[in-house]
C-alpha atoms as a PDB file:
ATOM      1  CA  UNK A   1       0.000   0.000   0.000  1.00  0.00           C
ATOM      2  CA  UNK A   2       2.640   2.654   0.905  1.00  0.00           C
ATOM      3  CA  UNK A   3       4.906   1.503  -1.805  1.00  0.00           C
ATOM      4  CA  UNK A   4       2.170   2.627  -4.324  1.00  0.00           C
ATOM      5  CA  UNK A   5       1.998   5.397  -2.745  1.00  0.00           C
ATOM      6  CA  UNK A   6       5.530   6.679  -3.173  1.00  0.00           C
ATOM      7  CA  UNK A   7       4.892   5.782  -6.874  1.00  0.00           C
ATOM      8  CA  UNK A   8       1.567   7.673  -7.153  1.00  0.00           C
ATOM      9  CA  UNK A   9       3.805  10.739  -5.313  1.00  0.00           C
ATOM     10  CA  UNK A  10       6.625  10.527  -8.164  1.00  0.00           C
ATOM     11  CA  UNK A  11       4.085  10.114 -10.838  1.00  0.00           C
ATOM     12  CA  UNK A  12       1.477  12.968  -9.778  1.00  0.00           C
ATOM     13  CA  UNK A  13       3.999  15.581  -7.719  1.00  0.00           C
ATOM     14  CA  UNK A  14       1.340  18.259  -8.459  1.00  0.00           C
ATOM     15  CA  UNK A  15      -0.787  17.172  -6.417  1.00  0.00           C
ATOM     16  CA  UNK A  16       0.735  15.194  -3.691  1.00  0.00           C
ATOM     17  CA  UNK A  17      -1.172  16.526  -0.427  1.00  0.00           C
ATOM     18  CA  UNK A  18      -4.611  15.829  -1.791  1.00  0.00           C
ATOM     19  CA  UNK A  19      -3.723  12.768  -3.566  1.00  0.00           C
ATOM     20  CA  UNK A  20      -2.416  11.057  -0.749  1.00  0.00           C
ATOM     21  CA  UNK A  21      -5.462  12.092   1.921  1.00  0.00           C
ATOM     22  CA  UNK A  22      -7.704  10.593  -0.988  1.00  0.00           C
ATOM     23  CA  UNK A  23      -5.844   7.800  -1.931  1.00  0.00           C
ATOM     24  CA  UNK A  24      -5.754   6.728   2.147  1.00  0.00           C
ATOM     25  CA  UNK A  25      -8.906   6.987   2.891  1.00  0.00           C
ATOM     26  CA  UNK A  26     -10.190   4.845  -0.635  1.00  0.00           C
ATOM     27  CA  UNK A  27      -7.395   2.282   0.535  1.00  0.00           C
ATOM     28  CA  UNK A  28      -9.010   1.830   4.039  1.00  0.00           C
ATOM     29  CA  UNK A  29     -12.566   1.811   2.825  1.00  0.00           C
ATOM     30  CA  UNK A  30     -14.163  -1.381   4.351  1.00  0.00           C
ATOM     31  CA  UNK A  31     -17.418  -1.229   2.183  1.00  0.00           C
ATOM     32  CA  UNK A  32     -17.550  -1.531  -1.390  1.00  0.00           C
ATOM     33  CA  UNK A  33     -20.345   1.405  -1.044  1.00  0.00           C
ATOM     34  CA  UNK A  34     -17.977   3.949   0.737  1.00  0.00           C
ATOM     35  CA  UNK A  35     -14.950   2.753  -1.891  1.00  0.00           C
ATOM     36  CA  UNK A  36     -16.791   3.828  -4.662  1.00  0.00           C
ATOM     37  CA  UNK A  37     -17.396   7.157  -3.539  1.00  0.00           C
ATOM     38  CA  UNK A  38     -14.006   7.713  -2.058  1.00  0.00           C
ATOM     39  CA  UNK A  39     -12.474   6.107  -5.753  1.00  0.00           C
ATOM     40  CA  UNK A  40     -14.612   8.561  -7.734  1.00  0.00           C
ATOM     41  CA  UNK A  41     -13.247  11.611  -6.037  1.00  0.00           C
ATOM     42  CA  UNK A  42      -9.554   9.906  -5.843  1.00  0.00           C
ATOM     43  CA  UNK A  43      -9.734   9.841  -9.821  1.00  0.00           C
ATOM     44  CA  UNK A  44     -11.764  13.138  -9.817  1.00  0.00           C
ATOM     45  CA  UNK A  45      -8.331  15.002  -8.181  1.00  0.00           C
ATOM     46  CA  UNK A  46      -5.852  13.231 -10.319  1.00  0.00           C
ATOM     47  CA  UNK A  47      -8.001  11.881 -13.490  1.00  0.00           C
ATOM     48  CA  UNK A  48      -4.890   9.804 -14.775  1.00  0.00           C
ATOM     49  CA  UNK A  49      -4.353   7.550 -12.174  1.00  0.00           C
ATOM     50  CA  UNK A  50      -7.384   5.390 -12.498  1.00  0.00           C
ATOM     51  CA  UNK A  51      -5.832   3.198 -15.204  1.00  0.00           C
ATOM     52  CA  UNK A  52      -2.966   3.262 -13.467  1.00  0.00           C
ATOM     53  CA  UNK A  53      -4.889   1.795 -10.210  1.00  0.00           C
ATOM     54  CA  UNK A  54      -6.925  -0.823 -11.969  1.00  0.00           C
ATOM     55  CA  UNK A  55      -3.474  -2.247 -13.454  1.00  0.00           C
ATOM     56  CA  UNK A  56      -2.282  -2.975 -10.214  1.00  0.00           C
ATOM     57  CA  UNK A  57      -5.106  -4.538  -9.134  1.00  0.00           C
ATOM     58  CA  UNK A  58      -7.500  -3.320  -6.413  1.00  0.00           C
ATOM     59  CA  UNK A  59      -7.280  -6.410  -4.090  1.00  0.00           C
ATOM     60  CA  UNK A  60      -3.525  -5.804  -3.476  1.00  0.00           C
ATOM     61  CA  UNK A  61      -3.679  -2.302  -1.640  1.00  0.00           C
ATOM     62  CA  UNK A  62      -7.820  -1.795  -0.935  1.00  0.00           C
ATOM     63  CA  UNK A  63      -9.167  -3.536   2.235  1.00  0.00           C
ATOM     64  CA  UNK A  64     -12.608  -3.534   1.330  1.00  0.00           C
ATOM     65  CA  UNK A  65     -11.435  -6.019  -2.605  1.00  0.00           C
ATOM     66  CA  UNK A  66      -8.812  -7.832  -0.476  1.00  0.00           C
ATOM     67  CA  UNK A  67      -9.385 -11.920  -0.499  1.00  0.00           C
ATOM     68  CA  UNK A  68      -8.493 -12.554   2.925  1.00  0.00           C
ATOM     69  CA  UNK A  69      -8.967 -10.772   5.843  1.00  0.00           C
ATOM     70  CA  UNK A  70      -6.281  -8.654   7.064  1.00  0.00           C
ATOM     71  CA  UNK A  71      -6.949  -7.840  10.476  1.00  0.00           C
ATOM     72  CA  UNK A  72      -6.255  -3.965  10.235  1.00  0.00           C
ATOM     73  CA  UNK A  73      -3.328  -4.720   9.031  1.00  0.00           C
ATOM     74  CA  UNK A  74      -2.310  -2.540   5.633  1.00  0.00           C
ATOM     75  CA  UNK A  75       1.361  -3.166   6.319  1.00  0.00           C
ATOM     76  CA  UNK A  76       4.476  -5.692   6.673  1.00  0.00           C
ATOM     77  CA  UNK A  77       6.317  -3.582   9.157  1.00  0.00           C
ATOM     78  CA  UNK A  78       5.454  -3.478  12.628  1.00  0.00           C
ATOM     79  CA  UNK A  79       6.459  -0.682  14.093  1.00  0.00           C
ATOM     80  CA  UNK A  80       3.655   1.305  11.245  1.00  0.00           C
ATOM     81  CA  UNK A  81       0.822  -0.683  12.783  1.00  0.00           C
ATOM     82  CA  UNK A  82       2.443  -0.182  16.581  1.00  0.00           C
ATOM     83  CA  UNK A  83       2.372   3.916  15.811  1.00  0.00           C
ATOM     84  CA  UNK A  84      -1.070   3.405  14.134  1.00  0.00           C
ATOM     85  CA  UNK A  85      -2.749   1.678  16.786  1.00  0.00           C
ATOM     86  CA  UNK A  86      -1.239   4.205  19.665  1.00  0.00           C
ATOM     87  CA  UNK A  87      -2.984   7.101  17.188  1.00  0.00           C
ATOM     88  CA  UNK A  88      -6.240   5.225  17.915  1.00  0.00           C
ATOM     89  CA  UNK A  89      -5.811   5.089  21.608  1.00  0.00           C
ATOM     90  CA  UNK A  90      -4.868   8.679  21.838  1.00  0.00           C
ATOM     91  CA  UNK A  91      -8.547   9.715  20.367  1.00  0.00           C
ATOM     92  CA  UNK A  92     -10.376   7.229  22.863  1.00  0.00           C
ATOM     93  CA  UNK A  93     -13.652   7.003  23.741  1.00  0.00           C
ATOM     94  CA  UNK A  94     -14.081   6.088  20.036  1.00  0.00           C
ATOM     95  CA  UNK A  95     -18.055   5.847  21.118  1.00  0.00           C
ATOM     96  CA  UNK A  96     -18.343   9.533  21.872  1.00  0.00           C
ATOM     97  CA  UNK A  97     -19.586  10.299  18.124  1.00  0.00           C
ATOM     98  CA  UNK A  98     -22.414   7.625  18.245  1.00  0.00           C
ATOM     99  CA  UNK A  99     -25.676   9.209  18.977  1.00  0.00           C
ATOM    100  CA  UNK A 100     -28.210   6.638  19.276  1.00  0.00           C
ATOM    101  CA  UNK A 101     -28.591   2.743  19.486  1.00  0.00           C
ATOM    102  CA  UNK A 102     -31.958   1.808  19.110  1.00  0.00           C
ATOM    103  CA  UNK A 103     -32.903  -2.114  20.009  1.00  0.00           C
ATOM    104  CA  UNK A 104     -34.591  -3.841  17.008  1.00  0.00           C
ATOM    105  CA  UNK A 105     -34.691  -7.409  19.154  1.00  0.00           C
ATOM    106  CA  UNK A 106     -32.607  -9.074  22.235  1.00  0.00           C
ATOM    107  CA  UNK A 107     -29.638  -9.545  19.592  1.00  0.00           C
ATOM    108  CA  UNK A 108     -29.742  -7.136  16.679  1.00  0.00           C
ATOM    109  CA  UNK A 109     -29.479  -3.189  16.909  1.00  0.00           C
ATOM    110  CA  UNK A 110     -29.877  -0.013  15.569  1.00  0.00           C
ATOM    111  CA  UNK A 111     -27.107   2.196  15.658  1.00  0.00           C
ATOM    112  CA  UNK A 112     -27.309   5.947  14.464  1.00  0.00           C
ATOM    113  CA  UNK A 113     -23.921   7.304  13.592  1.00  0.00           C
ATOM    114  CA  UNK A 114     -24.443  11.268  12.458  1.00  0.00           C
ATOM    115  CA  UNK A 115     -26.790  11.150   9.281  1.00  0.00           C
ATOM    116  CA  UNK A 116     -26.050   7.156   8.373  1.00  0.00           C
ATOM    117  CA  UNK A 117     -27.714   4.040  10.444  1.00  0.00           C
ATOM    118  CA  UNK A 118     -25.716   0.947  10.967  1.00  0.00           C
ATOM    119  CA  UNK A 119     -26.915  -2.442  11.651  1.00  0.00           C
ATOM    120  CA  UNK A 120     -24.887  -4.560  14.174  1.00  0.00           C
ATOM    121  CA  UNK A 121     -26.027  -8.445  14.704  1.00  0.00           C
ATOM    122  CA  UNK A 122     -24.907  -9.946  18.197  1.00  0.00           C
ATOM    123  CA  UNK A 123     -25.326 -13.682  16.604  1.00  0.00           C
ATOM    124  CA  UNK A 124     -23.337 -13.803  14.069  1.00  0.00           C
ATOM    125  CA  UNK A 125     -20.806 -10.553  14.784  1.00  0.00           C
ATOM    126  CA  UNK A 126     -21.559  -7.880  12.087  1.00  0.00           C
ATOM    127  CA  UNK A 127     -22.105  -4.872  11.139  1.00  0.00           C
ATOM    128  CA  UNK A 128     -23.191  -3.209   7.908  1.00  0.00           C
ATOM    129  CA  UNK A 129     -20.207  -1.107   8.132  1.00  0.00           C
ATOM    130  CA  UNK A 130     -18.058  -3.938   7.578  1.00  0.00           C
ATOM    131  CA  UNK A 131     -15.301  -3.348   9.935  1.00  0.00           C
ATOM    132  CA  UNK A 132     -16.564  -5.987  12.827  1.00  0.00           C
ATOM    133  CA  UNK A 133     -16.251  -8.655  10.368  1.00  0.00           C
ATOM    134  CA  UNK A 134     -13.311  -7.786   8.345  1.00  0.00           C
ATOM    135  CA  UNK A 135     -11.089  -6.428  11.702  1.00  0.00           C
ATOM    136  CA  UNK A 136     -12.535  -9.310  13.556  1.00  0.00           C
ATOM    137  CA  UNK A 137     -12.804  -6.550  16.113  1.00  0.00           C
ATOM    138  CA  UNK A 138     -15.487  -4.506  17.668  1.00  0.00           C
ATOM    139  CA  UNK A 139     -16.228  -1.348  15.956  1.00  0.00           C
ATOM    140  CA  UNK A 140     -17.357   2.078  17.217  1.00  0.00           C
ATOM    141  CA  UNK A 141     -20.828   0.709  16.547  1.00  0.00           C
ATOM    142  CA  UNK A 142     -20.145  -2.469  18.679  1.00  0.00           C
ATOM    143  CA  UNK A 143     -18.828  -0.627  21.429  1.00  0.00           C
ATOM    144  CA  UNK A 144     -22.102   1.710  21.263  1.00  0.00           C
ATOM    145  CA  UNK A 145     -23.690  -1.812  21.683  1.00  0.00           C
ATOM    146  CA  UNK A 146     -21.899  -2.834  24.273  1.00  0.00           C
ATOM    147  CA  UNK A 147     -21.912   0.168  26.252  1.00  0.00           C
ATOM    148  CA  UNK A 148     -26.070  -0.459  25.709  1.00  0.00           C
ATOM    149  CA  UNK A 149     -26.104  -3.824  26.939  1.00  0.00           C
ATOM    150  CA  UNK A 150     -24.491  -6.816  29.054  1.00  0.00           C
ATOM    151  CA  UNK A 151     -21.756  -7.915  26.351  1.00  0.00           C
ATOM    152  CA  UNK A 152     -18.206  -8.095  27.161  1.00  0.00           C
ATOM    153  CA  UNK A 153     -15.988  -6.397  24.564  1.00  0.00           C
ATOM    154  CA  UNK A 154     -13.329  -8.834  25.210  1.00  0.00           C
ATOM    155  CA  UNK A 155     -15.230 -11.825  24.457  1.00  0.00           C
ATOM    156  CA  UNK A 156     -16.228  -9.840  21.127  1.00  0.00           C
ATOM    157  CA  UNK A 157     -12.754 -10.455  20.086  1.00  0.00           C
ATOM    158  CA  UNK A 158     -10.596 -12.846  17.892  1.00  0.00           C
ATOM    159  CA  UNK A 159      -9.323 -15.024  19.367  1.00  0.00           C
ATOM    160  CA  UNK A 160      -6.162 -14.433  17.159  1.00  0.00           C
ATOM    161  CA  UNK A 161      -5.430 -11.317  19.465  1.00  0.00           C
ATOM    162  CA  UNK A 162      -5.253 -13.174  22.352  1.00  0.00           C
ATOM    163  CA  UNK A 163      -1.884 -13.565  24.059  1.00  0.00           C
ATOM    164  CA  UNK A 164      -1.906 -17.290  24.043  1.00  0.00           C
ATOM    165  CA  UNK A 165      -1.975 -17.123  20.629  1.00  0.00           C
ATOM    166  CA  UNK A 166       0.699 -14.666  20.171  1.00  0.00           C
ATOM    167  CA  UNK A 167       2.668 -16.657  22.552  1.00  0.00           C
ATOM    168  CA  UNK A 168       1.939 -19.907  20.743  1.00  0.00           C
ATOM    169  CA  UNK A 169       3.894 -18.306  17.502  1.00  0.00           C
ATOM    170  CA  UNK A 170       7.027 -17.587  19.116  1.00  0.00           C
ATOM    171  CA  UNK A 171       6.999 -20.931  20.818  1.00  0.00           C
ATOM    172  CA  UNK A 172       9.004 -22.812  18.553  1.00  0.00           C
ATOM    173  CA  UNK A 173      12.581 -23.407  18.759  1.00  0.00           C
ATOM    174  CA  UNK A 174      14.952 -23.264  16.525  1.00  0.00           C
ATOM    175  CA  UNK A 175      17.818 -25.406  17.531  1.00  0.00           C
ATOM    176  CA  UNK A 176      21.405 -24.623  15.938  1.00  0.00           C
ATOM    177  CA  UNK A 177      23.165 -26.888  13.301  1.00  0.00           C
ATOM    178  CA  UNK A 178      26.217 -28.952  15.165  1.00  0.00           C
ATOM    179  CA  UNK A 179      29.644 -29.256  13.532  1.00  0.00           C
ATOM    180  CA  UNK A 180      29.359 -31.624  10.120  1.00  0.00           C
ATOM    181  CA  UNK A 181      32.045 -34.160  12.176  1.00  0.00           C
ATOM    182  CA  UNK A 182      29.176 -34.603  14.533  1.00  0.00           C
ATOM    183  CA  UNK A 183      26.599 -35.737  11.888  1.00  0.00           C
ATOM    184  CA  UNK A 184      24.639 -39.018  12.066  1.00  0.00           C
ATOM    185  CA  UNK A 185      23.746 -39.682   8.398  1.00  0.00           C
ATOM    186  CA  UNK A 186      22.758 -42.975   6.991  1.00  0.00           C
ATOM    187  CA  UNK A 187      24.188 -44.768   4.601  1.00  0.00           C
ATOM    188  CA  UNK A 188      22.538 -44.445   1.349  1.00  0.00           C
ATOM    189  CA  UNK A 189      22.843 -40.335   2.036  1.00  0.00           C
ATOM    190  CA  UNK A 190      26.038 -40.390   2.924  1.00  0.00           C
ATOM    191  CA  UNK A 191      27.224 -42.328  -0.470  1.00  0.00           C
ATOM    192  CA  UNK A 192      24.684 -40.343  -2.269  1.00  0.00           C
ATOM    193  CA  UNK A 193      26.601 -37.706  -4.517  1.00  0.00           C
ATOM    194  CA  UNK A 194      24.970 -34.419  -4.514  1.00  0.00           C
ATOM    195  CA  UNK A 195      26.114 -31.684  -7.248  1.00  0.00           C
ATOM    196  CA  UNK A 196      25.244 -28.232  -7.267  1.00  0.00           C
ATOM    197  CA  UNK A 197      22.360 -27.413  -9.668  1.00  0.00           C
ATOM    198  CA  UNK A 198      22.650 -26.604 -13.664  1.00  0.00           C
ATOM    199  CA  UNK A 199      23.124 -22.540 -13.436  1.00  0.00           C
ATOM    200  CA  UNK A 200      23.619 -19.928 -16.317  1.00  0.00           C
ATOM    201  CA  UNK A 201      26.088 -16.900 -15.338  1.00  0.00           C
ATOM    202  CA  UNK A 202      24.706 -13.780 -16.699  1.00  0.00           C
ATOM    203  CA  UNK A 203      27.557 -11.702 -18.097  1.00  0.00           C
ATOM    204  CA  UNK A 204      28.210  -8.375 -16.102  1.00  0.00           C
ATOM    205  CA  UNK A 205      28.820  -7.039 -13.011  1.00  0.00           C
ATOM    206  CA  UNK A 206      26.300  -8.164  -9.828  1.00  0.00           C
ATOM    207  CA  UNK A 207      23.047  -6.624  -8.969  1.00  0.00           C
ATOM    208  CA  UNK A 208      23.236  -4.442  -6.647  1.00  0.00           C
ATOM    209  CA  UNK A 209      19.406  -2.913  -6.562  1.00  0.00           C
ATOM    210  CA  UNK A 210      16.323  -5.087  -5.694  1.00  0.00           C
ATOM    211  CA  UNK A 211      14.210  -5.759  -8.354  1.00  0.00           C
ATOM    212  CA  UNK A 212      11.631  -3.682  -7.523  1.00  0.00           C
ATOM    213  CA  UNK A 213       8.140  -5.125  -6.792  1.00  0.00           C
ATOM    214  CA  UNK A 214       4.834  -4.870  -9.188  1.00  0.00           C
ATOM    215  CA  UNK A 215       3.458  -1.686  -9.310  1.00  0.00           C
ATOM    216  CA  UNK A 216       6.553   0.112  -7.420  1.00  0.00           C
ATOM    217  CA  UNK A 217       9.450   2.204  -8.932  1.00  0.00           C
ATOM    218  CA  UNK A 218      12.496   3.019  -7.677  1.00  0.00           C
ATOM    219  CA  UNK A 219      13.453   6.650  -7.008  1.00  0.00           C
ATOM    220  CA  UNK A 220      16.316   7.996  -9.087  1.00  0.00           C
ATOM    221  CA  UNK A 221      18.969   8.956  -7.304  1.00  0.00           C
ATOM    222  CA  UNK A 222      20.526  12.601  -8.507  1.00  0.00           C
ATOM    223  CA  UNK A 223      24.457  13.416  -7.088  1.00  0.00           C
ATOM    224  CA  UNK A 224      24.855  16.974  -5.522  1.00  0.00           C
ATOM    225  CA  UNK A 225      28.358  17.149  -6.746  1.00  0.00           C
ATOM    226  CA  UNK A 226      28.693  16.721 -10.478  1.00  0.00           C
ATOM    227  CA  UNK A 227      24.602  16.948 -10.835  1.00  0.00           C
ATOM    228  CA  UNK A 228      24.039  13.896 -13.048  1.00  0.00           C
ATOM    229  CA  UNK A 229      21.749  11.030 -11.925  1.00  0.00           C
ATOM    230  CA  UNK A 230      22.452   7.685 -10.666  1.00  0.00           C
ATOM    231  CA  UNK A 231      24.506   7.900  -7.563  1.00  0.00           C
ATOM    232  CA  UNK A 232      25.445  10.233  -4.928  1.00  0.00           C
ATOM    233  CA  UNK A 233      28.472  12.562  -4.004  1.00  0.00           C
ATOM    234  CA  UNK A 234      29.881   9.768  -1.394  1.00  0.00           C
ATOM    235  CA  UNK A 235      30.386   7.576  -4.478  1.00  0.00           C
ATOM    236  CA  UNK A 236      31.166   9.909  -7.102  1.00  0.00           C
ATOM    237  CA  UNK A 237      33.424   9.648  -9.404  1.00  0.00           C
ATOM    238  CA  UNK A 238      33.266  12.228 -11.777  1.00  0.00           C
ATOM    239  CA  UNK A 239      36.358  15.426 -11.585  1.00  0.00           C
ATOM    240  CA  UNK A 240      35.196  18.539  -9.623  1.00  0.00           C
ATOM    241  CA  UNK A 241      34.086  21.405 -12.655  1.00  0.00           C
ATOM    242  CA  UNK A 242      36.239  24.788 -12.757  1.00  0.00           C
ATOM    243  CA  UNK A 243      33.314  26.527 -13.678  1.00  0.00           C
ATOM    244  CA  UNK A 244      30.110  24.934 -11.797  1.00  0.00           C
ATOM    245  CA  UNK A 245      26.652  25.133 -12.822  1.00  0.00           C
ATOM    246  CA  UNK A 246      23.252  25.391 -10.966  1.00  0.00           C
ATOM    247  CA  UNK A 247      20.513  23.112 -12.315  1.00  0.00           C
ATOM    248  CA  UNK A 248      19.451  25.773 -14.645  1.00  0.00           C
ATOM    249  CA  UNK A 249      23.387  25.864 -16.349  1.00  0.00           C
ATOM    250  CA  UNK A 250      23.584  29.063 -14.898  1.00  0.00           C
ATOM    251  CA  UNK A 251      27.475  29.974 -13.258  1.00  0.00           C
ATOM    252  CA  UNK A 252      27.582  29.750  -9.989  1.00  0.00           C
ATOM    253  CA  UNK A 253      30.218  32.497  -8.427  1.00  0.00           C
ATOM    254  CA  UNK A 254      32.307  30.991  -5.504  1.00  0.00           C
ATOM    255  CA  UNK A 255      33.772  34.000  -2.701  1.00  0.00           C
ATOM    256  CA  UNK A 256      36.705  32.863  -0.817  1.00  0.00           C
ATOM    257  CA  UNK A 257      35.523  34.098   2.950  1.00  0.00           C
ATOM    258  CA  UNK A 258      39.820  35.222   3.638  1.00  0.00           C
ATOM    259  CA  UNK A 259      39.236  37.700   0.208  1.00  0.00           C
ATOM    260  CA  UNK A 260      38.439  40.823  -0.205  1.00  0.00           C
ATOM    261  CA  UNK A 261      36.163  40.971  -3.559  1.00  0.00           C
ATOM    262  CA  UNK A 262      36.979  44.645  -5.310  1.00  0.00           C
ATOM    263  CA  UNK A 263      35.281  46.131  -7.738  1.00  0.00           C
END
């Protein structure tokens, strides 16, 4: 999701501020009714995208097309979902904004949330705004709910939060390799005679970028030295210029701070 970002911010720099608050907010759309609308105006501020969006693919960086759950999770690294979930704490009680929850039977409810209603069912854990089942946690609607009734918000959750669970998958050991003169192998492996897979050397020196993944492009590095693009001035290699240029080609006038410039 961020990755595409970067590329939508290299692509569209004229509009980087508004593209990115849309762009956000369409990614973390749970329903395919509130994507719609927030895709419409993402393409309405920078038209040329769209095409550019589709050929990605909308399940890899949309929550509300993804084929899996993903647990409010838009990210590989940690420490992103870590800062994003202390943002969420910070702006607790989340169920100040509900205004109403009206009780349709013992185990389905009304909830009015500004000018929209929201339907949460106590049976089988939803809500029409998506989030309770996608999340698999309770949602500001939920928590209205709860707040209402007897329910425990606890018990409304995953059980793939649970600490037992997170401690069940760092419970394995990994156990390090002993010395090869300490091996017990038998004997039709240890007469079996292994050789290194069929390979073909490409010609040239070594990779030394990733390749980058679909949908993301590298930003082009541009040196501050000798101003061309590719590296930077640690690694450059080009001569210093007598005469050195802005990036317009215009001289640039260098005054010694020991001289006295005369006229």
């Amino acid at each position: 999701m961020y990755h595409l970002l970067n590329n939508l911010k290299t692509k569209f720099k004229s509009k980087t501020k508004e593209l990115e608050y849309h762009y956000i907010q369409t990614a973390k759309s749970y329903s395919l009714q509130d994507f719609h609308v927030l895709f419409y105006t993402l393409c309405s501020a920078v038209p040329r995208e769209k095409d550019y969006l589709k050929l990605v693919g909308l399940d890899r960086w949309t929550r509300s097309h993804a084929p899996s759950r993903r647990y409010n999770i838009m990210t590989t690294n940690i420490s992103e979902s870590l800062n994003a979930m202390l943002v969420k704490v910070r702006e607790l009680p989340i169920t100040a904004f509900v205004n109403e929850v009206i009780c349709v039977d013992q185990y389905t409810f009304d909830v009015i949330d500004g000018d929209r209603n929201y339907c949460v069912d106590m049976v089988i854990w939803t809500c029409t705004c998506q989030k309770f089942q996608l999340d698999q946690l309770p949602c500001d609607h939920v928590l209205a709910v709860v707040r209402k009734t007897s329910y425990d918000a606890y018990d409304l959750c995953s059980l793939y939060y649970a600490r037992e669970f997170l401690y069940e998958s760092y419970r394995g050991v990994v156990h390090p390799i002993p010395h090869i003169s300490s091996w017990s192998l038998p004997s039709h492996i240890f007469s079996f005679d292994l050789k290194p897979p069929d390979v073909c050397t490409i010609a040239g020196r070594h990779r030394k970028r990733r390749i980058p993944s679909v949908g993301e492009e590298l930003s082009t590095t541009k040196c501050s030295r000798c101003k061309e693009s590719g590296h930077n001035r640690v690694n450059c290699q080009n001569p210093i210029a007598l005469h050195p240029t802005n990036e317009t080609g215009t001289l640039v006038a260098t005054i010694h701070p020991n001289k006295q410039v005369t006229s």
